[in-house]
Protein backbone atom coordinates (compact mmCIF):
# COMPACT_ATOMS: atom_id res chain seq x y z
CA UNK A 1 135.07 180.22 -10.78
CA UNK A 2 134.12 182.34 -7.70
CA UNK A 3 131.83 184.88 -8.06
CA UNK A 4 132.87 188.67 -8.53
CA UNK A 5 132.02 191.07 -6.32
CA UNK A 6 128.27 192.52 -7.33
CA UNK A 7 129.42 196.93 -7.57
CA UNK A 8 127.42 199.31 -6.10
CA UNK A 9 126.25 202.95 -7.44
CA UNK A 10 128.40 205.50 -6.31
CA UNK A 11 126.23 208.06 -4.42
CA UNK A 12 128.06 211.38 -4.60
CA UNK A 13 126.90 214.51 -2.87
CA UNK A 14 128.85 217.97 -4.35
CA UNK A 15 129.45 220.85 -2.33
CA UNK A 16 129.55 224.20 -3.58
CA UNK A 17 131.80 226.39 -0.59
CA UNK A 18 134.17 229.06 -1.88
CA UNK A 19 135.70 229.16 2.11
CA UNK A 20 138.04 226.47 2.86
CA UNK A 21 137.61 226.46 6.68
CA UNK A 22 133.96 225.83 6.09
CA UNK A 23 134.21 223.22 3.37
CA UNK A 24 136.15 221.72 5.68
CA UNK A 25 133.59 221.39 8.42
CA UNK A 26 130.30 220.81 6.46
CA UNK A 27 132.79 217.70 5.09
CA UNK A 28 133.45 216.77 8.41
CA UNK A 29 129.54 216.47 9.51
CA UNK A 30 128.61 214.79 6.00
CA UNK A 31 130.46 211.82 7.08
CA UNK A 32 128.05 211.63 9.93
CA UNK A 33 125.11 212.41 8.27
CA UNK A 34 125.81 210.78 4.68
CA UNK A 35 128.19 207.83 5.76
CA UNK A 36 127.05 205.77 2.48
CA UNK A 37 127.98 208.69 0.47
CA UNK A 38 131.25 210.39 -1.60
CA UNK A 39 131.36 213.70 -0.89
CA UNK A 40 133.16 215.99 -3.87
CA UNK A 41 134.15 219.65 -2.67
CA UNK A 42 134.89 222.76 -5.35
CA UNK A 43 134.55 226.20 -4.80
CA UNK A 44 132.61 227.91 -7.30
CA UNK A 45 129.70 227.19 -10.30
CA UNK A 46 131.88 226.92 -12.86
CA UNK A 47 134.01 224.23 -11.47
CA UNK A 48 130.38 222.70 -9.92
CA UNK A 49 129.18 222.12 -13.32
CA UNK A 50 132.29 220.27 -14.26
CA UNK A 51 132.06 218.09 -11.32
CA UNK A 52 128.24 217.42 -11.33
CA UNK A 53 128.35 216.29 -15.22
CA UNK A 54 131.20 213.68 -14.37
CA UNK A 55 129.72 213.01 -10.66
CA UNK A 56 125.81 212.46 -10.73
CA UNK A 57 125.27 213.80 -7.53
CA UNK A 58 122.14 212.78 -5.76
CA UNK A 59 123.05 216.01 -3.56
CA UNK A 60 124.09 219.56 -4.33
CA UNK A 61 125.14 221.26 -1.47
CA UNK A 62 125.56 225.56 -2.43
CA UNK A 63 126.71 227.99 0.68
CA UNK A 64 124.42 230.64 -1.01
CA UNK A 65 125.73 233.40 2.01
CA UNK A 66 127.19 235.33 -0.68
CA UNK A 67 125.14 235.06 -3.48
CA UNK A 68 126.94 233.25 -6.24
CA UNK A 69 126.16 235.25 -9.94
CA UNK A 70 124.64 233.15 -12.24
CA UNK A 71 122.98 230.37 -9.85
CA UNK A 72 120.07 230.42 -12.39
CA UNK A 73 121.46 229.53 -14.61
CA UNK A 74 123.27 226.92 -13.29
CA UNK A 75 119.94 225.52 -12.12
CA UNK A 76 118.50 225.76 -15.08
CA UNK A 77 120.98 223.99 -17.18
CA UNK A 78 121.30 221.17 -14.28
CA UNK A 79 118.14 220.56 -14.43
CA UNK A 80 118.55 219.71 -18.03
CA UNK A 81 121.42 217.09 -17.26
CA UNK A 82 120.74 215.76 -13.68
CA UNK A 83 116.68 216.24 -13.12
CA UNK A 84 116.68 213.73 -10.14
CA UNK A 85 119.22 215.75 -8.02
CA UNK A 86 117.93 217.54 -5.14
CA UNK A 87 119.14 221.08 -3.86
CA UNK A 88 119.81 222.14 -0.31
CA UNK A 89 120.78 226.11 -0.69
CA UNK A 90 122.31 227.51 2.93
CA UNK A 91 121.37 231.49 3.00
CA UNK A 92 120.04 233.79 4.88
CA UNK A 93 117.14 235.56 5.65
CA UNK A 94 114.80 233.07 4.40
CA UNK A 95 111.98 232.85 7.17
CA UNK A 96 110.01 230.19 8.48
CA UNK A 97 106.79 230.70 7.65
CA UNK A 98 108.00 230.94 3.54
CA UNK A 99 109.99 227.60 4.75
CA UNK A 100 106.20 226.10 6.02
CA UNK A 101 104.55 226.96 3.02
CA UNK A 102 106.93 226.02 0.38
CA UNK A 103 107.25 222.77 2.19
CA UNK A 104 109.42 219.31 0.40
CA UNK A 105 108.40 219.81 -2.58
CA UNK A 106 110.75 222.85 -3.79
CA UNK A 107 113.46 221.91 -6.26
CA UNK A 108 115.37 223.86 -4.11
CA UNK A 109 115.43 223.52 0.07
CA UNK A 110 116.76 226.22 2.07
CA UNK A 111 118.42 226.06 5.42
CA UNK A 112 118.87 229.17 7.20
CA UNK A 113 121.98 230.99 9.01
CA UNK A 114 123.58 229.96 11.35
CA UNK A 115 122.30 226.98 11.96
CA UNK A 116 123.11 223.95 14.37
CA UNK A 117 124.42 221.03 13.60
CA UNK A 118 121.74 218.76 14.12
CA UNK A 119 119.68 220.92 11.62
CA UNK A 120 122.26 220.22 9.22
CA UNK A 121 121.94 216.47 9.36
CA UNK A 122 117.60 216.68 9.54
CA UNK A 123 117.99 218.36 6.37
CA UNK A 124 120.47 216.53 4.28
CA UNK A 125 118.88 213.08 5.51
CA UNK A 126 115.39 214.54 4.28
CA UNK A 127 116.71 214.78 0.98
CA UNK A 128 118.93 211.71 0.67
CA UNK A 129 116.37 209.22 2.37
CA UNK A 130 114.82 207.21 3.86
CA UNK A 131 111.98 209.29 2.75
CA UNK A 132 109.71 207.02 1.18
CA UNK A 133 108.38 205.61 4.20
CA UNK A 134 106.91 209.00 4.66
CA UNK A 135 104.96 210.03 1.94
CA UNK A 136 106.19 213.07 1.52
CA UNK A 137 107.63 214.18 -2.29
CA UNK A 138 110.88 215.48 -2.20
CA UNK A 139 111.22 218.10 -5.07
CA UNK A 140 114.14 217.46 -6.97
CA UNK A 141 115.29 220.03 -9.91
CA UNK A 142 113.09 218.89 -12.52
CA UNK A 143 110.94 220.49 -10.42
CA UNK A 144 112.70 223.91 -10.49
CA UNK A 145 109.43 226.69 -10.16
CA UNK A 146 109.35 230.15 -10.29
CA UNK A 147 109.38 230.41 -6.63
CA UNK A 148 112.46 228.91 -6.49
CA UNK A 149 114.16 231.10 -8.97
CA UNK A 150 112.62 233.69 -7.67
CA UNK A 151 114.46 233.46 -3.83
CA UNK A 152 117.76 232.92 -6.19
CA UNK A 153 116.66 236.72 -8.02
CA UNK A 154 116.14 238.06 -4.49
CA UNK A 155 119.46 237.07 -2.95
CA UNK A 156 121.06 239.12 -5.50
CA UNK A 157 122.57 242.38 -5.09
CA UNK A 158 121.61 243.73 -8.50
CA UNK A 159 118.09 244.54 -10.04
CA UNK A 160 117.47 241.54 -12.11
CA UNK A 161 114.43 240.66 -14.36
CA UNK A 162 113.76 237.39 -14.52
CA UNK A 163 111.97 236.11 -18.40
CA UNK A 164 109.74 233.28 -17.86
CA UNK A 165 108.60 230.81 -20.72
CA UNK A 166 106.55 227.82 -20.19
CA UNK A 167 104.57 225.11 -22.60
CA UNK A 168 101.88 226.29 -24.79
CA UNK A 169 103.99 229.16 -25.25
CA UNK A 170 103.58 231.06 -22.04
CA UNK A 171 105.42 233.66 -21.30
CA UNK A 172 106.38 235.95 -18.59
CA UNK A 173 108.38 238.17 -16.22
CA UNK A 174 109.05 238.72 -12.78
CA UNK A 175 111.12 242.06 -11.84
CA UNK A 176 113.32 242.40 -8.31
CA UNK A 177 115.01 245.81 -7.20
CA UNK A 178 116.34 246.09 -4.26
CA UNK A 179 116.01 242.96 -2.63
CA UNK A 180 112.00 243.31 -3.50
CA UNK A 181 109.36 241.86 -5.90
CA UNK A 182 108.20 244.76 -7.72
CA UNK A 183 106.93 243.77 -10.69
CA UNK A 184 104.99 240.53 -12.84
CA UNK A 185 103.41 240.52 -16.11
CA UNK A 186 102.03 237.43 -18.16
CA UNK A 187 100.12 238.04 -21.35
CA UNK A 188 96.61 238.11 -19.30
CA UNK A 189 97.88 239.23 -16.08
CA UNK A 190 100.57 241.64 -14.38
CA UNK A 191 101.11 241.99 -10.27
CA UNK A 192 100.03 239.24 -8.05
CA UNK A 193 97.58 237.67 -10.17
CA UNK A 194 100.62 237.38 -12.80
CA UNK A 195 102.87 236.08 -10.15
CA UNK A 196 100.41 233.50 -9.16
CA UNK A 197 99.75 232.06 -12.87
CA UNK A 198 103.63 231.29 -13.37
CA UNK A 199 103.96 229.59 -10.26
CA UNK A 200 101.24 226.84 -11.82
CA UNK A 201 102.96 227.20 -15.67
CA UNK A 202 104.25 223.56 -16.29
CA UNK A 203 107.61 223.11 -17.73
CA UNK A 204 108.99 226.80 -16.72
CA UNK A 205 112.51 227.92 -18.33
CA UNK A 206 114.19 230.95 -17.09
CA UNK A 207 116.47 233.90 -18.20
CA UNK A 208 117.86 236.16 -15.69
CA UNK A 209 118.48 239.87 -17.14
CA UNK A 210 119.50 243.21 -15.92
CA UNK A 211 116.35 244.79 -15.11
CA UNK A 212 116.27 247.88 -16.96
CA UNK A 213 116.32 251.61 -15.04
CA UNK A 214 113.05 252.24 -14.98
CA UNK A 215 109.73 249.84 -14.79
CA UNK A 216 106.35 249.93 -13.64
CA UNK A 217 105.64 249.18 -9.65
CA UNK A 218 102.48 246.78 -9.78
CA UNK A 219 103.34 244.56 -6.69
CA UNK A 220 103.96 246.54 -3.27
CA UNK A 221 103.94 244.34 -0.33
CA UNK A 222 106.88 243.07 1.11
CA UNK A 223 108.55 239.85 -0.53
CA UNK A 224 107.84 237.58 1.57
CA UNK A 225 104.13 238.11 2.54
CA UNK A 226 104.14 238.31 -1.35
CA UNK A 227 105.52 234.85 -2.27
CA UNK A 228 103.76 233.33 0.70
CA UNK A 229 100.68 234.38 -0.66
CA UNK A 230 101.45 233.83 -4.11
CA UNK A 231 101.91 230.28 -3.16
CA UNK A 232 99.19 229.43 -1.45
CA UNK A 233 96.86 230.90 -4.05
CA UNK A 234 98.68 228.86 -6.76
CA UNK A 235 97.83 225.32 -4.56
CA UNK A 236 94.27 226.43 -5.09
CA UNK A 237 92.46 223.62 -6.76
CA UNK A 238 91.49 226.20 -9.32
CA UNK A 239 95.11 226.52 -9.96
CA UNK A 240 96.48 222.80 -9.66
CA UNK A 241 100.10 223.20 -9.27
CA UNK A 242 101.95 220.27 -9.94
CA UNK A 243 103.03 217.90 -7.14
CA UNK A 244 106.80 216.19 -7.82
CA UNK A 245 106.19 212.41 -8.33
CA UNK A 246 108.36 210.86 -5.63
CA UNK A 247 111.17 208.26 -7.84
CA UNK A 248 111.59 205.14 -6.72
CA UNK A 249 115.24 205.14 -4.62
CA UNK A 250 115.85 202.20 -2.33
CA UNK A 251 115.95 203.58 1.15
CA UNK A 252 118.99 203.25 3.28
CA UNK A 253 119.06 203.53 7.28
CA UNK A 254 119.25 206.66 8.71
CA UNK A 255 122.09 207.81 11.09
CA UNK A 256 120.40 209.35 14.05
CA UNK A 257 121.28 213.28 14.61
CA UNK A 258 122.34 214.16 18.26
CA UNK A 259 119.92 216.37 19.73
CA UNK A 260 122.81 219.23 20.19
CA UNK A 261 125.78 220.20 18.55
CA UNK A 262 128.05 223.18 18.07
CA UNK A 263 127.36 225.44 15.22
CA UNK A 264 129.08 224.75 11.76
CA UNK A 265 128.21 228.55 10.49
C-alpha cells in the first residue's frame, strides 16, 4: 500500500484589527512575510480569545492604536493557555531607546506608528524564525513582565492600578494617571526601588483596577526615562532577571524584505 502523505503542523498567526481596510492590508503583506503560515483575522479580544484557544497561534498580531480595554487581561489568561506564543503589539508613542533596552526578550514586541513595510516584515520574521541561528531569545508570553503590562497600563486612557503578585507570595502595585507612572509599592519598597524589584519577581500575575481618586506621588520622572531605568537596574547582576529560554522550533527560510515599500499605517 502506498504511503500516506506525512501532515504538517498548521502554523497560524491571529490578527487582532477592529478596521477592515487595514486587516485587509497587514493580510496582504503576511503572505509575503509569513508564506508558510495561516493567517486568522477577528476584530476584537473577545472574539481573539475564541480564535487563539481553537488556533494555537505561534503569532498574535494586536493593532494596539486604540487601546483595546482589557488587553491585560487577555495576556494574562493567554499566557495561561498558549505560553509559547509570541506578541507583536503595533502602537504608538513607544520610543526607541525603551525599544533598545527592552530588547527580544519582552513577551510583548512593539512596532511603532506608522511604520514601513519592510519594518513590518523585520519584525514578524524576528518572531516567527529563523531565529535560532542567532542566539538571541525571543520572549514569548510565558514571559509576560511587569514592563510589559506596564506599556499595556500606559496606553490606556483611564487611571488604572495595576496589583502585582508573584511566587513566595510577593506582592505589589504599580499606579498610572494620566498616561504617567506615578506610583509603586512592594512590601519593602515603594517608587523606583519598588518598580525595579517587580520587574525581577519570577512568575508575576496581574490585576488591572481603577486606580482610586486620590494616591500618593512617589515616582516623578517621566515614563519613559522611568521604565528605561527601571530596566536596566533590574538586569543588574544583583538583581538577575530572568532570561526566556529560547524553545526548540525548526527554522524555516526566510523571505527577504525589500529594502522600500509603501506604508501599511
Amino acid at each position: 500500500m502506498p504511503s500516506s502523505p506525512v501532515k504538517t503542523a498548521e502554523r497560524n498567526v491571529l490578527l487582532i484589527e477592529e478596521y477592515d481596510a487595514l486587516s485587509v492590508a497587514i493580510q496582504s503583506a503576511l503572505t509575503k512575510f509569513a508564506p508558510h503560515h495561516r493567517f486568522h483575522a477577528v476584530r476584537s479580544l473577545a472574539e481573539a480569545r475564541r480564535a487563539a484557544l481553537e488556533q494555537n497561534p505561534e503569532l498574535i498580531i494586536l493593532d494596539f492604536d486604540p487601546p483595546h480595554p482589557g488587553a491585560i487581561a487577555f495576556f494574562g489568561e493567554m499566557r495561561g493557555v498558549l505560553p509559547e506564543t509570541r506578541v507583536l503589539l503595533i502602537a504608538a508613542g513607544i520610543t526607541p531607546e525603551l525599544t533598545a533596552e527592552r530588547g527580544a526578550n519582552g513577551a510583548l514586541q512593539f512596532l511603532e506608528k506608522p511604520f514601513e513595510l519592510v519594518e513590518f516584515g523585520a519584525a514578524v520574521q524576528a518572531l516567527l524564525g529563523p531565529w535560532m541561528e542567532t542566539g538571541i531569545s525571543r520572549g514569548t508570553l510565558r514571559d509576560l513582565a511587569l514592563d510589559d503590562v506596564a506599556l499595556l497600563a500606559l496606553s490606556s486612557p483611564r487611571n488604572v492600578v495595576v496589583e502585582v503578585q508573584a511566587d513566595e507570595g510577593r506582592t505589589g502595585e504599580l499606579q498610572v494617571r494620566n498616561s504617567q507612572i506615578t506610583h509603586a509599592r512592594t512590601t519593602d519598597a515603594q517608587g523606583k526601588r519598588a518598580l525595579v524589584e517587580m520587574l525581577t519577581w519570577n512568575n508575576p500575575h496581574f490585576i488591572e483596577n481603577i486606580a482610586p481618586e486620590s494616591a500618593p506621588r512617589t515616582i516623578h520622572d517621566p515614563w519613559a526615562a522611568t521604565l528605561i531605568e527601571a530596566l536596566r537596574e533590574a538586569k543588574k547582576p544583583k538583581h538577575g532577571r530572568p532570561v526566556p529560554v529560547e524553545p526548540k522550533v525548526p527554522a524555516q527560510p526566510p523571505v527577504a524584505p525589500t529594502k522600500t515599500g509603501p506604508k501599511i499605517l
